[in-house]
C-alpha atoms as a PDB file:
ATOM      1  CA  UNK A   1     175.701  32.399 168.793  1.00  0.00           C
ATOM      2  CA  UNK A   2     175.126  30.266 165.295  1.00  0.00           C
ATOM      3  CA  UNK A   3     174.956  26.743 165.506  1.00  0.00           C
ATOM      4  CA  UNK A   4     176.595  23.613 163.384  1.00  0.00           C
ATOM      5  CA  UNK A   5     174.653  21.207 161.460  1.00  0.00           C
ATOM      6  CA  UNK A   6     174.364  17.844 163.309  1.00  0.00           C
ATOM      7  CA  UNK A   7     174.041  16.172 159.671  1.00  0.00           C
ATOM      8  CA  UNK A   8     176.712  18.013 157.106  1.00  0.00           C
ATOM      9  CA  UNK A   9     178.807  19.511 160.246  1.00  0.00           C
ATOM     10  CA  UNK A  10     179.713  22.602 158.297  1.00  0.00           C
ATOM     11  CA  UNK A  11     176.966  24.682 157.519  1.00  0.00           C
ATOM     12  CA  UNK A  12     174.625  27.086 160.331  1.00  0.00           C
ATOM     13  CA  UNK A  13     171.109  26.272 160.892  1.00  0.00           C
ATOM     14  CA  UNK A  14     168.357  28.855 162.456  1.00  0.00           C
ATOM     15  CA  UNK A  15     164.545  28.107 163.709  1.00  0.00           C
ATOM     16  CA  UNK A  16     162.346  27.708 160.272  1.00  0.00           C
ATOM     17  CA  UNK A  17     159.457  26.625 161.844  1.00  0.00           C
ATOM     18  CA  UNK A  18     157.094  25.303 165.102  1.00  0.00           C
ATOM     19  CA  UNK A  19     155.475  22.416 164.926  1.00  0.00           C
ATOM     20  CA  UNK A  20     152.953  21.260 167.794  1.00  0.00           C
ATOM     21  CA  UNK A  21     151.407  18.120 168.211  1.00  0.00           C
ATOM     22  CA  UNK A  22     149.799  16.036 171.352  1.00  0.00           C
ATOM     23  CA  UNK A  23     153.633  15.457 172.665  1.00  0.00           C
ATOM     24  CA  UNK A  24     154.431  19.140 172.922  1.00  0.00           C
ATOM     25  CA  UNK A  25     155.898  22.122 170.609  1.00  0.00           C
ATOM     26  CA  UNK A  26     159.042  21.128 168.870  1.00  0.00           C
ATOM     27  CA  UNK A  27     161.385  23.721 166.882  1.00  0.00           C
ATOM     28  CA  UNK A  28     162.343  22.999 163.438  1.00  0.00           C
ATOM     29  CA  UNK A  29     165.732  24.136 162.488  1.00  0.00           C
ATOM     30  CA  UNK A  30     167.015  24.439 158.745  1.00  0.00           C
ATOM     31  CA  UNK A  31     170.703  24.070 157.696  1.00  0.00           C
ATOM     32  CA  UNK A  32     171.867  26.812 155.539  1.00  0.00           C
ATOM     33  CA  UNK A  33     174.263  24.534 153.335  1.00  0.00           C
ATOM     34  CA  UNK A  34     172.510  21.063 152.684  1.00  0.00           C
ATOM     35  CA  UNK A  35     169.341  22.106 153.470  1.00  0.00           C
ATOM     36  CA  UNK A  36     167.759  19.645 155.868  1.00  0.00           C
ATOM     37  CA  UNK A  37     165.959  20.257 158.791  1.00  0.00           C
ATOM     38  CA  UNK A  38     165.820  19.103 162.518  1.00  0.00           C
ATOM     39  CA  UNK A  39     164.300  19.106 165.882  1.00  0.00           C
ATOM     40  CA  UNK A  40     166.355  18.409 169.048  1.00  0.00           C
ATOM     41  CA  UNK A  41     164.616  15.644 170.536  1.00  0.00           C
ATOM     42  CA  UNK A  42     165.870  14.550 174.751  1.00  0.00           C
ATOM     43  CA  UNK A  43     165.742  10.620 175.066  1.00  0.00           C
ATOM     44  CA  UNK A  44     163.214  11.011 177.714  1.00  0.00           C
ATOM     45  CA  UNK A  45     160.592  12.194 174.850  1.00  0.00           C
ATOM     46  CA  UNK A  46     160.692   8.834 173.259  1.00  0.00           C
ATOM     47  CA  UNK A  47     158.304   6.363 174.500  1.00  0.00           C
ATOM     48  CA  UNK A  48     159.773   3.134 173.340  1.00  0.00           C
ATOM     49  CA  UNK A  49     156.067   1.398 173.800  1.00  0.00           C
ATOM     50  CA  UNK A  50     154.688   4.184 171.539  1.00  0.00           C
ATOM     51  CA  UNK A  51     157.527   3.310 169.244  1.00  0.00           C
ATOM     52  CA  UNK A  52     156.905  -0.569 168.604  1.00  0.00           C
ATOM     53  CA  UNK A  53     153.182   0.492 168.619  1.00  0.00           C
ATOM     54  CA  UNK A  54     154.354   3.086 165.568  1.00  0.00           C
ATOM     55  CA  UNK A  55     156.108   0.780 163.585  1.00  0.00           C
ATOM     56  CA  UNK A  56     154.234  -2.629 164.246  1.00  0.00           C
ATOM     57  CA  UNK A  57     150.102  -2.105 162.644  1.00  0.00           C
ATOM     58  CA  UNK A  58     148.830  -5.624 162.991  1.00  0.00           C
ATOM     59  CA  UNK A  59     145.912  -4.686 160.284  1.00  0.00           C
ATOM     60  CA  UNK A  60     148.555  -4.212 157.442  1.00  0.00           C
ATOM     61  CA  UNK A  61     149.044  -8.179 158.018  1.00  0.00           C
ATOM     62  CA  UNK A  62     145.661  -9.191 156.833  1.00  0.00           C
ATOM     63  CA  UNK A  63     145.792 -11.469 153.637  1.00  0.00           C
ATOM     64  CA  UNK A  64     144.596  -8.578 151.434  1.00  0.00           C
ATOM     65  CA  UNK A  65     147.045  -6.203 152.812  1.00  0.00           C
ATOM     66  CA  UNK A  66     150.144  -8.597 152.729  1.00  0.00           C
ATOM     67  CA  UNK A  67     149.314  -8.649 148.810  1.00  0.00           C
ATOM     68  CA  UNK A  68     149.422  -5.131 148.417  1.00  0.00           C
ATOM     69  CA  UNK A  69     152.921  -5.240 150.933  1.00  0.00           C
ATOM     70  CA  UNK A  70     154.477  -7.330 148.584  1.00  0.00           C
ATOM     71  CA  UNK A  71     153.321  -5.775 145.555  1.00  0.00           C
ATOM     72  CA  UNK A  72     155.369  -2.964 146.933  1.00  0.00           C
ATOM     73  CA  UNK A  73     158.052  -4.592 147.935  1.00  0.00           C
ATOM     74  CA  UNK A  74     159.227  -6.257 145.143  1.00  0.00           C
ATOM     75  CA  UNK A  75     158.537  -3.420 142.349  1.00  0.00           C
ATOM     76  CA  UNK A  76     161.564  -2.168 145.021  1.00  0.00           C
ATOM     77  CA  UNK A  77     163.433  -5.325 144.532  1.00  0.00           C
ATOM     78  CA  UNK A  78     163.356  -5.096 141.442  1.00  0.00           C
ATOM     79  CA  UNK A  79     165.062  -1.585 141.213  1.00  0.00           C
ATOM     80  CA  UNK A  80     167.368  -3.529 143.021  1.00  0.00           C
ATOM     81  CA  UNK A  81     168.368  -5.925 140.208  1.00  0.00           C
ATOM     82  CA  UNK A  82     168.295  -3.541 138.258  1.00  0.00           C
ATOM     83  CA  UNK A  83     171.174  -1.738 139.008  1.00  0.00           C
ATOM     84  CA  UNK A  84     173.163  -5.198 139.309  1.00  0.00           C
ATOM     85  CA  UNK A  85     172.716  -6.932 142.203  1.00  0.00           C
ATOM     86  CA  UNK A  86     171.357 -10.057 141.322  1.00  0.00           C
ATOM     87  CA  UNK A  87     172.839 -11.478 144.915  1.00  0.00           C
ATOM     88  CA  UNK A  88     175.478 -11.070 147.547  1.00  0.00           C
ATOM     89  CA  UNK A  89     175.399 -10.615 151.550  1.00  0.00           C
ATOM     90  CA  UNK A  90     172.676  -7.763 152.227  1.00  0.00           C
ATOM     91  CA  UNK A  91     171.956  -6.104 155.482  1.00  0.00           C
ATOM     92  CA  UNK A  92     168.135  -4.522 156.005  1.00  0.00           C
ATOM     93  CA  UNK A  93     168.360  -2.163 159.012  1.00  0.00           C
ATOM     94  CA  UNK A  94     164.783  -1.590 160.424  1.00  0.00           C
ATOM     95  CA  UNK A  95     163.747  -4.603 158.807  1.00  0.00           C
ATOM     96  CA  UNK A  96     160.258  -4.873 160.795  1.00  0.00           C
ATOM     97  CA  UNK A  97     158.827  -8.283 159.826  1.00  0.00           C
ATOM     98  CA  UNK A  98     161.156  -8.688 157.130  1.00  0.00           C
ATOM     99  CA  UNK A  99     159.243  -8.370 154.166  1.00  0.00           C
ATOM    100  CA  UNK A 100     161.330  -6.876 152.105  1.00  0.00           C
ATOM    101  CA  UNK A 101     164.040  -9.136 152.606  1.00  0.00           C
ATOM    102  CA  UNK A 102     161.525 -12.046 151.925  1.00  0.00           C
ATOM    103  CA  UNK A 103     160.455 -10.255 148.565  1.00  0.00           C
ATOM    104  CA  UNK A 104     164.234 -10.223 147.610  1.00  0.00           C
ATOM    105  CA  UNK A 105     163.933 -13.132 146.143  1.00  0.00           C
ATOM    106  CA  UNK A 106     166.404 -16.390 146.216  1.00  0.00           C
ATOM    107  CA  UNK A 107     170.282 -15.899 145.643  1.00  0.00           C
ATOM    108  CA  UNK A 108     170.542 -13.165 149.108  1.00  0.00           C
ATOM    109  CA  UNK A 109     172.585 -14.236 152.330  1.00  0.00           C
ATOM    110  CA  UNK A 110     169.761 -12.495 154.325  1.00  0.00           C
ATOM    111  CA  UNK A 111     169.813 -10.329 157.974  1.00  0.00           C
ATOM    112  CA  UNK A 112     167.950  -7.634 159.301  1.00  0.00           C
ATOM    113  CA  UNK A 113     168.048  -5.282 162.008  1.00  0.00           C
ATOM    114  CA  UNK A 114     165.414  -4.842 164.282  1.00  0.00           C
ATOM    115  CA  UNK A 115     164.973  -3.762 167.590  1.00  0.00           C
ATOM    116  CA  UNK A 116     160.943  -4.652 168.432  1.00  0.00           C
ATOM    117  CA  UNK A 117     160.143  -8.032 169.447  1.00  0.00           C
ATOM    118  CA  UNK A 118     157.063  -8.623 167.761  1.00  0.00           C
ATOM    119  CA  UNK A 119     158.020  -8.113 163.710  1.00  0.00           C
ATOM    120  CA  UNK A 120     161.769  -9.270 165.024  1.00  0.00           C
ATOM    121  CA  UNK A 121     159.883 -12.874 165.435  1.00  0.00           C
ATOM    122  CA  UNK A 122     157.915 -12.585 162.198  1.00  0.00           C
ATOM    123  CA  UNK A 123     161.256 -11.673 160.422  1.00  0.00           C
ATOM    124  CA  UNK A 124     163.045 -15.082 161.954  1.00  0.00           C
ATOM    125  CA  UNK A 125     160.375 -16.879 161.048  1.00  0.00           C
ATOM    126  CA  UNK A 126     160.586 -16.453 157.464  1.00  0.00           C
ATOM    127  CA  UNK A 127     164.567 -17.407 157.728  1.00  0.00           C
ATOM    128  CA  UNK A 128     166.256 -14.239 158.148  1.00  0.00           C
ATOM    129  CA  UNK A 129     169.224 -13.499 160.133  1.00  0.00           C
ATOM    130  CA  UNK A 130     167.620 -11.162 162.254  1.00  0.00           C
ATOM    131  CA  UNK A 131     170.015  -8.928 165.446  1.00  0.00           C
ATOM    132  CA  UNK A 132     167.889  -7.638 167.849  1.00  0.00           C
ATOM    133  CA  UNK A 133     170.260  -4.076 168.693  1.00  0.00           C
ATOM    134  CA  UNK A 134     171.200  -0.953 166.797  1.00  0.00           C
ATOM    135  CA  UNK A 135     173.579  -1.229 164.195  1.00  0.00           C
ATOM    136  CA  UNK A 136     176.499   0.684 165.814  1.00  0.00           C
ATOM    137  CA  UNK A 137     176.103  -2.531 169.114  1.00  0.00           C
ATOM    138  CA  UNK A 138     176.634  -5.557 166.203  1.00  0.00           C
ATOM    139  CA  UNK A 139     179.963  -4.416 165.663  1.00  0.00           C
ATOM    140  CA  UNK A 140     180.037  -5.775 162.237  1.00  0.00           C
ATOM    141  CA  UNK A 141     183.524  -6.104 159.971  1.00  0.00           C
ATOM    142  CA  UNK A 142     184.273  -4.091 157.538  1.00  0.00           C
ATOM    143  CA  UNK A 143     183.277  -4.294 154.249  1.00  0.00           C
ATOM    144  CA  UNK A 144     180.876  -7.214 155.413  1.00  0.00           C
ATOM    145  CA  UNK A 145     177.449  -6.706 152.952  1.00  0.00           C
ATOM    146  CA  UNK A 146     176.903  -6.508 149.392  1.00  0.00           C
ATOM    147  CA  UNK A 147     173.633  -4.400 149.981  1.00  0.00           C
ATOM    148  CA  UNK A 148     172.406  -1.978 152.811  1.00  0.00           C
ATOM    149  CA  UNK A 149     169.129  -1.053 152.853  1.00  0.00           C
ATOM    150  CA  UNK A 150     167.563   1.636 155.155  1.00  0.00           C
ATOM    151  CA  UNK A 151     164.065   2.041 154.582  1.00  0.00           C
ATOM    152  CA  UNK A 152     161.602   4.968 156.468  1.00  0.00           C
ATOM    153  CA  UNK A 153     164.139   4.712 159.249  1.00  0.00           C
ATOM    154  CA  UNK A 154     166.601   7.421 158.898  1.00  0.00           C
ATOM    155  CA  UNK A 155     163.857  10.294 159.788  1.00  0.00           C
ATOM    156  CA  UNK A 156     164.114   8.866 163.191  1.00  0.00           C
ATOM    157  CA  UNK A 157     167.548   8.561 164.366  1.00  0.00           C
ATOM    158  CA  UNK A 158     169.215  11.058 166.387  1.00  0.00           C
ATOM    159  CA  UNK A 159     173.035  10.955 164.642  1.00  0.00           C
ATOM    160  CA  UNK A 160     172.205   9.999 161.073  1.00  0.00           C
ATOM    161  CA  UNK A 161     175.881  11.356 160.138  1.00  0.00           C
ATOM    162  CA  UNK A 162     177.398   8.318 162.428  1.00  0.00           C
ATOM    163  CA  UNK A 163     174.990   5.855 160.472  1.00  0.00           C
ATOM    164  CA  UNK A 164     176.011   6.871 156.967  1.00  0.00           C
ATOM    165  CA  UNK A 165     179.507   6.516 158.063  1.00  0.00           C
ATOM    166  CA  UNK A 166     179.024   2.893 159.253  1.00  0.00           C
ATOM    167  CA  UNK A 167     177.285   2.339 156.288  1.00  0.00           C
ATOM    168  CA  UNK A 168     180.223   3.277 154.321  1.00  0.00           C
ATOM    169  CA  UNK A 169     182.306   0.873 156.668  1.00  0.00           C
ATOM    170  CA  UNK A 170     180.509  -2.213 156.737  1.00  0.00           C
ATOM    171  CA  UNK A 171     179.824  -2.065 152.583  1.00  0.00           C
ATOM    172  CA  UNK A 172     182.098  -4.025 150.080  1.00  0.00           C
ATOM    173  CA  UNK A 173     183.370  -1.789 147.864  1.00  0.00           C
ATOM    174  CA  UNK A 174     181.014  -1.763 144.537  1.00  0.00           C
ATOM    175  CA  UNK A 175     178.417  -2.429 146.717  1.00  0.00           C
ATOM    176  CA  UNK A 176     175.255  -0.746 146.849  1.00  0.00           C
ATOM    177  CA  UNK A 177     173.141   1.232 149.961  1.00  0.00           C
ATOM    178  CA  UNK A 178     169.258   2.009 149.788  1.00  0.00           C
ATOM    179  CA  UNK A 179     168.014   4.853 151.443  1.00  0.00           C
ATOM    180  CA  UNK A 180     164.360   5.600 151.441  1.00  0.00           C
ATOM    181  CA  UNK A 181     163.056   9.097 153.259  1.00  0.00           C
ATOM    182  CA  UNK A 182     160.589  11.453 152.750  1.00  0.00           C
ATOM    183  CA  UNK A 183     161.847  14.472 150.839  1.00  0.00           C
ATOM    184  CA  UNK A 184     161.317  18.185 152.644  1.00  0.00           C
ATOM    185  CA  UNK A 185     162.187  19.839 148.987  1.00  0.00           C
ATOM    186  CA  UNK A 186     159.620  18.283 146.959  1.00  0.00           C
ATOM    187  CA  UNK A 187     156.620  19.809 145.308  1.00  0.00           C
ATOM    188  CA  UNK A 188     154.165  17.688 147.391  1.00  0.00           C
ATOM    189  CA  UNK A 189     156.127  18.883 150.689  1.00  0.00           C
ATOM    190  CA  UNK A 190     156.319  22.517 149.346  1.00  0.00           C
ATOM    191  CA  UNK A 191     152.378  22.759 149.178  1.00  0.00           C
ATOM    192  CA  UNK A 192     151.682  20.853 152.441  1.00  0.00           C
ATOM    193  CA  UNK A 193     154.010  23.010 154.578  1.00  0.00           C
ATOM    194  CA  UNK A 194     153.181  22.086 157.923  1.00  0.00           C
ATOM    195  CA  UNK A 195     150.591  19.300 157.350  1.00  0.00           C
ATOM    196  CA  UNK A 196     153.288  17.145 155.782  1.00  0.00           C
ATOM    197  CA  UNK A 197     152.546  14.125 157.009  1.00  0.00           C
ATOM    198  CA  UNK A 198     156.968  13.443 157.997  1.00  0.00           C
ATOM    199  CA  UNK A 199     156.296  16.347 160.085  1.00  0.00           C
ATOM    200  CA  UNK A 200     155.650  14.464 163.705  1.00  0.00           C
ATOM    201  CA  UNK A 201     158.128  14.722 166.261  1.00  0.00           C
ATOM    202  CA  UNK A 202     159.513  13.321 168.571  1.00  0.00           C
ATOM    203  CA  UNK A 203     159.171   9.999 165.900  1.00  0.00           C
ATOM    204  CA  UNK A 204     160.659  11.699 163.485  1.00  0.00           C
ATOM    205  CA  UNK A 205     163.778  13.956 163.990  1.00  0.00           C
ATOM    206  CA  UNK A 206     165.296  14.560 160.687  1.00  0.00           C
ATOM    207  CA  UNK A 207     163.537  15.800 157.662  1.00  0.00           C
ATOM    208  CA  UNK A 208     165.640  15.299 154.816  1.00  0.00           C
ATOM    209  CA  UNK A 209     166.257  16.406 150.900  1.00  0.00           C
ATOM    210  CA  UNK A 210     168.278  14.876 148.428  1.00  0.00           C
ATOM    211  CA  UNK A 211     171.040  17.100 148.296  1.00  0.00           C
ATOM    212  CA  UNK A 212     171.895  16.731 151.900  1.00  0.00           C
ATOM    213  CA  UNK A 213     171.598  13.097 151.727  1.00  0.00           C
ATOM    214  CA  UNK A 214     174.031  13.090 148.703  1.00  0.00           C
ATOM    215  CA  UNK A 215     176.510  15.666 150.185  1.00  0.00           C
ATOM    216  CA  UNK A 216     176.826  13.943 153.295  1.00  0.00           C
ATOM    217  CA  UNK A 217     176.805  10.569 151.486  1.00  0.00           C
ATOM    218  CA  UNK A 218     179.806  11.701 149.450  1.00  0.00           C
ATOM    219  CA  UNK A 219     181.942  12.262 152.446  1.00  0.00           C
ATOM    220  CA  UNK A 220     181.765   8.625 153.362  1.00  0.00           C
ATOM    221  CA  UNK A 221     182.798   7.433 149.406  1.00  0.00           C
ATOM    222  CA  UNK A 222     178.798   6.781 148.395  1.00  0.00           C
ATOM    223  CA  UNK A 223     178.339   8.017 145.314  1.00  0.00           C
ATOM    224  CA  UNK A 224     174.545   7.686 143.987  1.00  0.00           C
ATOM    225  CA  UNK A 225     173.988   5.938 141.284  1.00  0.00           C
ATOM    226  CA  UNK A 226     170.247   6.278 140.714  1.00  0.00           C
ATOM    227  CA  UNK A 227     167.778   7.892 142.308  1.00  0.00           C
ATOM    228  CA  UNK A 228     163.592   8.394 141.938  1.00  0.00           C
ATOM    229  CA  UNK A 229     160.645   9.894 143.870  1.00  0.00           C
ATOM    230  CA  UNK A 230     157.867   7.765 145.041  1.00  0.00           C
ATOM    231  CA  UNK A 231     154.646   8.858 146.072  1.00  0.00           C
ATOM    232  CA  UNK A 232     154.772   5.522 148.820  1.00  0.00           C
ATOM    233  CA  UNK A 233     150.758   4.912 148.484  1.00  0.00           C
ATOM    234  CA  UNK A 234     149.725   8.862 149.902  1.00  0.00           C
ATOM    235  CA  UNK A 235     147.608  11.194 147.947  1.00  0.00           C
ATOM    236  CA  UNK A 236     147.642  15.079 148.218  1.00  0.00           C
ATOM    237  CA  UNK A 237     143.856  15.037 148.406  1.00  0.00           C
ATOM    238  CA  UNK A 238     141.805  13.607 150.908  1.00  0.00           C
ATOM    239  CA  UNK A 239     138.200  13.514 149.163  1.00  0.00           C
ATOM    240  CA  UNK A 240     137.717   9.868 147.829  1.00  0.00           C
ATOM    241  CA  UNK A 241     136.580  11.377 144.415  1.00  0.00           C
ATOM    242  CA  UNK A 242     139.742  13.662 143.923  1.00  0.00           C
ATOM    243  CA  UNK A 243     142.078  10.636 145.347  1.00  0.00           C
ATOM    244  CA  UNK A 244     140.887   8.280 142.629  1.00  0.00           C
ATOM    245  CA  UNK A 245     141.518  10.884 139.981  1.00  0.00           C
ATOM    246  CA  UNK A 246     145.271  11.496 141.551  1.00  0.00           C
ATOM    247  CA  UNK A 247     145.654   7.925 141.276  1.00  0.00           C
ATOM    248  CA  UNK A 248     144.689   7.711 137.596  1.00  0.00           C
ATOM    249  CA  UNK A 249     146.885  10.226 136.483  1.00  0.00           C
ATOM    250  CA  UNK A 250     149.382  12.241 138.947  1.00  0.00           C
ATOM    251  CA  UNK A 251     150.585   9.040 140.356  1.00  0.00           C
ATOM    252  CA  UNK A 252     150.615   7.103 136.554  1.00  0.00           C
ATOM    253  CA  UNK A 253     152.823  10.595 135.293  1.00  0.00           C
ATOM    254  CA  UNK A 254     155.128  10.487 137.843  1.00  0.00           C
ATOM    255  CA  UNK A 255     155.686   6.722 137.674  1.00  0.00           C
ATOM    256  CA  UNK A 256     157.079   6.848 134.353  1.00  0.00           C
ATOM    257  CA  UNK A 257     160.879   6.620 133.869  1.00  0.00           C
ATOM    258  CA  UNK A 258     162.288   9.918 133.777  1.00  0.00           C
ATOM    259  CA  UNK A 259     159.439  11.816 135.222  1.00  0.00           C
ATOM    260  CA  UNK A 260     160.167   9.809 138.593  1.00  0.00           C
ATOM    261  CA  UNK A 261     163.419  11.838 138.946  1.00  0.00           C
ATOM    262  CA  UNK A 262     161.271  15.033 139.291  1.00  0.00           C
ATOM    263  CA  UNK A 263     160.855  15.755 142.887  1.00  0.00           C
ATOM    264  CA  UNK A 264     156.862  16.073 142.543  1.00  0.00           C
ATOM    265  CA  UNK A 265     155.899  13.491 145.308  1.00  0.00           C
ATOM    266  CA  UNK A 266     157.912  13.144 148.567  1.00  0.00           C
ATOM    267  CA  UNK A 267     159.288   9.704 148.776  1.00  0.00           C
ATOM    268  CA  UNK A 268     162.645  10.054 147.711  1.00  0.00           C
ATOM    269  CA  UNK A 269     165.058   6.494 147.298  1.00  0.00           C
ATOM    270  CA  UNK A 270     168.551   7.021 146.694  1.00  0.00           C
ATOM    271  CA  UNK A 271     170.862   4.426 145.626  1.00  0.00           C
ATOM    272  CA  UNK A 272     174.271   4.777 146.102  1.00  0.00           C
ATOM    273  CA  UNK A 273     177.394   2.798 145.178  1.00  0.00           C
ATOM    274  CA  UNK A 274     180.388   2.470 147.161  1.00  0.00           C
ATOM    275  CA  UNK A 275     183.376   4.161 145.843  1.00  0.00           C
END
């Protein structure tokens, strides 16, 4: 008997591949229509402990690793402003220590989302509106940001459909939502195959490509607007000789405008606007 996508809800997905790892063997099924993939993952196989440990690396906190953080974070800012939103109500959702949001800049009514304690505090402290539940518990009004931005979170939910629709809901219309994921269509993915590094359930659930992400966006009235691919600091090679070469030209190519559209690397960012 075929089975429904949990993520476009229309098309039939069938085993693609097996992945094992030190929490067990986990089936990976691929949707015939938009193309992602998934693993069923029970409750009970997420440790939240191992979670917070995931997502909160006290090393990347160190003065010369904050630089290179916020280096990061507001090249992606500045994408940001670039498509018009120079300010406005915006909403972070797995905002960790808040960052991002800090990198924003002046002229932002500022709140996150984050359920671990530790970056939670590190995120208040630097001013930010910060609620300490999933989104679908704030019960937030409608059309209540300006910007929504969902950064390396997606991967990990288990009913990403339900989250793009409160997306939709909570956004003014005109306004603007940020999604950052890795990308299972891309070249980089394509030659990994089963060493890609999104590939570790039970973290990560969903394993995503842009045209499911803008098929299923277009349901809810996002449109995107602009898109790019991102090669989010990771290398295809892992000898130090052939990653400084990589560096100095792979990831200078596929920086430039226009070339960044080319799936190549794996971190795809989507921007869409709300219709």
């Amino acid at each position: 008997m075929s089975q429904r996508c949990p993520f476009c809800e229309k098309g039939e997905i069938h085993q693609s591949l097996t992945i094992k790892n030190e929490f067990g063997n986990f089936p990976i099924y691929l949707c015939d229509r938009c193309e992602m993939e998934y693993t069923p993952i029970k409750d009970q196989q997420i440790d939240e402990m191992l979670v917070q440990k995931h997502f909160f690396d006290e090393d990347l906190y160190t003065i010369a690793n904050l630089k290179k953080v916020h280096e990061y974070w507001r090249g992606e800012a500045k994408h940001i402003k670039m498509l018009g939103y120079t300010s406005g109500s915006v909403l972070d959702i797995g905002c960790n220590t808040g960052e991002f949001l800090f990198c924003l800049g002046e002229g932002y009514q500022k709140s996150g989302i984050e359920i671990a304690d530790v970056p939670a505090s590190m995120a208040e402290s630097k001013g930010i509106t910060v609620y300490r539940k999933i989104l679908e518990d704030c019960h937030f009004r409608d059309e209540s940001f300006d910007i929504v931005t969902l950064y390396a979170l997606i991967e990990h939910l288990s009913d990403p459909r339900a989250l793009m629709q409160e997306i939709s809901r909570i956004l003014k219309k005109g306004g603007l939502a940020v999604i950052m994921t890795g990308d299972r269509k891309s070249m980089k993915t394509k030659l990994l195959g089963k060493n890609w590094h999104m590939y570790i359930p039970p973290l990560h659930q969903f394993f995503f490509c842009r045209k499911a992400l803008t098929m299923v966006a277009g349901e809810f009235s996002l449109k995107e607007k602009y898109h790019f691919f991102g090669h989010g600091g990771m290398t295809f090679a892992s000898n130090k000789l052939l990653k400084i070469a990589e560096k100095a030209t792979l990831w200078q190519l596929f920086s430039l405008s226009g070339m960044n559209s080319i799936p190549f690397y794996d971190h795809y960012y989507g921007y869409f606007q709300k219709e």
